[in-house]
C-alpha atoms as a PDB file:
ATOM      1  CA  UNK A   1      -4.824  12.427 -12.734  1.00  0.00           C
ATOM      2  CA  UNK A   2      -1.770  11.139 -15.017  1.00  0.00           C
ATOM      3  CA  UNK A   3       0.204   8.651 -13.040  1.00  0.00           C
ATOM      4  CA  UNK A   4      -0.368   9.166  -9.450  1.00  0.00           C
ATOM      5  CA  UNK A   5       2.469   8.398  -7.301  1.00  0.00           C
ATOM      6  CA  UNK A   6       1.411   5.250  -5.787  1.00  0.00           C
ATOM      7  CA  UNK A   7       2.873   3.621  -2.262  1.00  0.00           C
ATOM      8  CA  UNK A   8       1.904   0.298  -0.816  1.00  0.00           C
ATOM      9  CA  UNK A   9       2.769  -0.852   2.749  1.00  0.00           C
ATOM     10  CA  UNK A  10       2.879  -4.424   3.038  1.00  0.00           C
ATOM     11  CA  UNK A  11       3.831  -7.363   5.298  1.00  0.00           C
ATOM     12  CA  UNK A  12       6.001 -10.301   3.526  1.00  0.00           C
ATOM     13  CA  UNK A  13       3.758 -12.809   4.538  1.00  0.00           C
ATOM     14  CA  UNK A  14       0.181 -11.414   3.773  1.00  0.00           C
ATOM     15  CA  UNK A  15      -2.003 -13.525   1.376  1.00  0.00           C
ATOM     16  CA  UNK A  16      -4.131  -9.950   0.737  1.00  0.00           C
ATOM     17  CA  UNK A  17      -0.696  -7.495   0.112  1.00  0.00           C
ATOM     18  CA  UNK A  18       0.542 -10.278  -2.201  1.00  0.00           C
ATOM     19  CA  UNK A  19      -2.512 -10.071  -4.099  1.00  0.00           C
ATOM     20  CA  UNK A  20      -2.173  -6.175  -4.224  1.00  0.00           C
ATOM     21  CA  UNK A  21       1.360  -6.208  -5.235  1.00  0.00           C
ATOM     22  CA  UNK A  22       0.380  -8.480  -8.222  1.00  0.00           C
ATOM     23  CA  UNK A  23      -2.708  -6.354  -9.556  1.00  0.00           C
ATOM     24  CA  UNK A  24      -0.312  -3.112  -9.404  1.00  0.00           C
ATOM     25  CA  UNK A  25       2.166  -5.292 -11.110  1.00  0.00           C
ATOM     26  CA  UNK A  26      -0.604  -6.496 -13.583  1.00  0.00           C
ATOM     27  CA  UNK A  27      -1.564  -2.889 -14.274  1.00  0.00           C
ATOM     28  CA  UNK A  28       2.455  -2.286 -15.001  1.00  0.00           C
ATOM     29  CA  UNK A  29       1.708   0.939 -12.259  1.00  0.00           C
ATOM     30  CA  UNK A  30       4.659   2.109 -10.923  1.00  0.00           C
ATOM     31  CA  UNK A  31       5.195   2.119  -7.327  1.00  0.00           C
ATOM     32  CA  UNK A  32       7.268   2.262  -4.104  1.00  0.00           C
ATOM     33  CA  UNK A  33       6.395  -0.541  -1.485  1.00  0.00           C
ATOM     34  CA  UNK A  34       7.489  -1.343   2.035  1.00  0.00           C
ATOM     35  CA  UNK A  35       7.318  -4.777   4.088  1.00  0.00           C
ATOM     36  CA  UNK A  36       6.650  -3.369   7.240  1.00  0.00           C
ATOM     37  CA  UNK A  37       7.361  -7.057   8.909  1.00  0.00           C
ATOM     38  CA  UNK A  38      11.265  -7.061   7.310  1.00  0.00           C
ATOM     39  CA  UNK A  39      12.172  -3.597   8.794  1.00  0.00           C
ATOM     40  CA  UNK A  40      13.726  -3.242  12.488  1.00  0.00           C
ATOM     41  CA  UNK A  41      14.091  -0.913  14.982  1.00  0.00           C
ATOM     42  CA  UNK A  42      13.386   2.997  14.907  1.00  0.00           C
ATOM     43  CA  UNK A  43      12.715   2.313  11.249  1.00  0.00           C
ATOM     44  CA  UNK A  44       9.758   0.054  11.953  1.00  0.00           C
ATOM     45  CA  UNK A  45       8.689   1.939  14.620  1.00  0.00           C
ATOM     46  CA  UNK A  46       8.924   5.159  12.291  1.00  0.00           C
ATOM     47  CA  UNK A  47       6.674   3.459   9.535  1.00  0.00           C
ATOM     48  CA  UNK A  48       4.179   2.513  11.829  1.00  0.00           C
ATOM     49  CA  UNK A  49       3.634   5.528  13.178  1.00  0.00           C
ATOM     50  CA  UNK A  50       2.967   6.763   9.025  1.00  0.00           C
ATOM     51  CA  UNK A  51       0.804   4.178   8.835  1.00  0.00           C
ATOM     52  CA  UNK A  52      -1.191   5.055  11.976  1.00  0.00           C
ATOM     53  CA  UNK A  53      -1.689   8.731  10.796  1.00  0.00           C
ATOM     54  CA  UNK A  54      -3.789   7.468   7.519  1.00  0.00           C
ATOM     55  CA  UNK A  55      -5.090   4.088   8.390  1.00  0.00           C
ATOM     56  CA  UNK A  56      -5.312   4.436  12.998  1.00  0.00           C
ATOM     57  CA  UNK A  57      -6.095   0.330  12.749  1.00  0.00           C
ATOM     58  CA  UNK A  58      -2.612   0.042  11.096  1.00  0.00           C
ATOM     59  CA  UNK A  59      -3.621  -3.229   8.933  1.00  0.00           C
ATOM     60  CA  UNK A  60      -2.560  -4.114   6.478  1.00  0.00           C
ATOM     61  CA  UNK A  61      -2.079  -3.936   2.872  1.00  0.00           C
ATOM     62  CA  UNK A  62      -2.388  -0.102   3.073  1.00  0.00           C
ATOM     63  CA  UNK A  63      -2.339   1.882   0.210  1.00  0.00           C
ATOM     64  CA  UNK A  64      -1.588   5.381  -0.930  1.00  0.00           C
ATOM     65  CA  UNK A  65      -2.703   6.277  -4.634  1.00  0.00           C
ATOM     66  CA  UNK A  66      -1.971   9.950  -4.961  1.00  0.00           C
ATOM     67  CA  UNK A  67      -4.181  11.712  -2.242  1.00  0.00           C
ATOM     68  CA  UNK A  68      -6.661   8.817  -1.927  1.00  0.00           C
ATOM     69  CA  UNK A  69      -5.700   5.748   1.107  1.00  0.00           C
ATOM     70  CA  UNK A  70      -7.022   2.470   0.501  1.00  0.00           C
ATOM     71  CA  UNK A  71      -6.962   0.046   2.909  1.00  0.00           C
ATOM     72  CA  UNK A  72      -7.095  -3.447   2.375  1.00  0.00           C
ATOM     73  CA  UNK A  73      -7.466  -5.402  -1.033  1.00  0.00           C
ATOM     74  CA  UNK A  74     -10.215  -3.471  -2.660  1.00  0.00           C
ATOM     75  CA  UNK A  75      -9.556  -4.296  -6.483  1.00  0.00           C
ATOM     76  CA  UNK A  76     -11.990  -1.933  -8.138  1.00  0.00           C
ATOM     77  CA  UNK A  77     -11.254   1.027  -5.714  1.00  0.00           C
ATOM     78  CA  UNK A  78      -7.566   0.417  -6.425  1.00  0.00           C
ATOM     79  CA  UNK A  79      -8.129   0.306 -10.355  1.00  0.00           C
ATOM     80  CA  UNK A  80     -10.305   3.640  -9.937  1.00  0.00           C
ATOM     81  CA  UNK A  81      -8.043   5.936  -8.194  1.00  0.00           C
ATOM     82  CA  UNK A  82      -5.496   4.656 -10.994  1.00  0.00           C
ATOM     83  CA  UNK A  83      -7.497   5.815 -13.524  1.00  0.00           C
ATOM     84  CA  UNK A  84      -8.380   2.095 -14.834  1.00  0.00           C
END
């Protein structure tokens, strides 16, 4: 798969989202990313509820590379369903 469409949810102050931001970042990988602990309201209530449906312990950094959810900072699982 050619450049999967990739989709990180993140909170601001997590030591192990940071660290996933910055490996996508290393691997130039495009991708769409959303502090969950900056949003308010029915939109953080919304997002949770996403995150629930693929990742029911809702932690966090969780990842969506194309079909495949990753959750937590797994560096060679993230690097694999990229392709890398």
């Amino acid at each position: 798969m050619k450049n999967p469409k990739v989709k990180l949810f993140a909170l601001s102050t997590c030591s192990h989202c940071k660290s996933t931001k910055k490996l996508l970042d290393d691997c130039t990988v495009e991708y769409q990313m959303v502090e969950v602990d900056l949003l308010q309201g029915d939109e953080r209530k919304a997002i949770l509820e996403d995150v629930k449906k693929i990742n029911p312990s809702c932690s966090f950094p969780t990842i969506i590379i194309g079909d495949k959810v990753i959750v937590g900072y797994k560096e060679k699982e993230i690097k694999e369903a990229l392709g890398l």
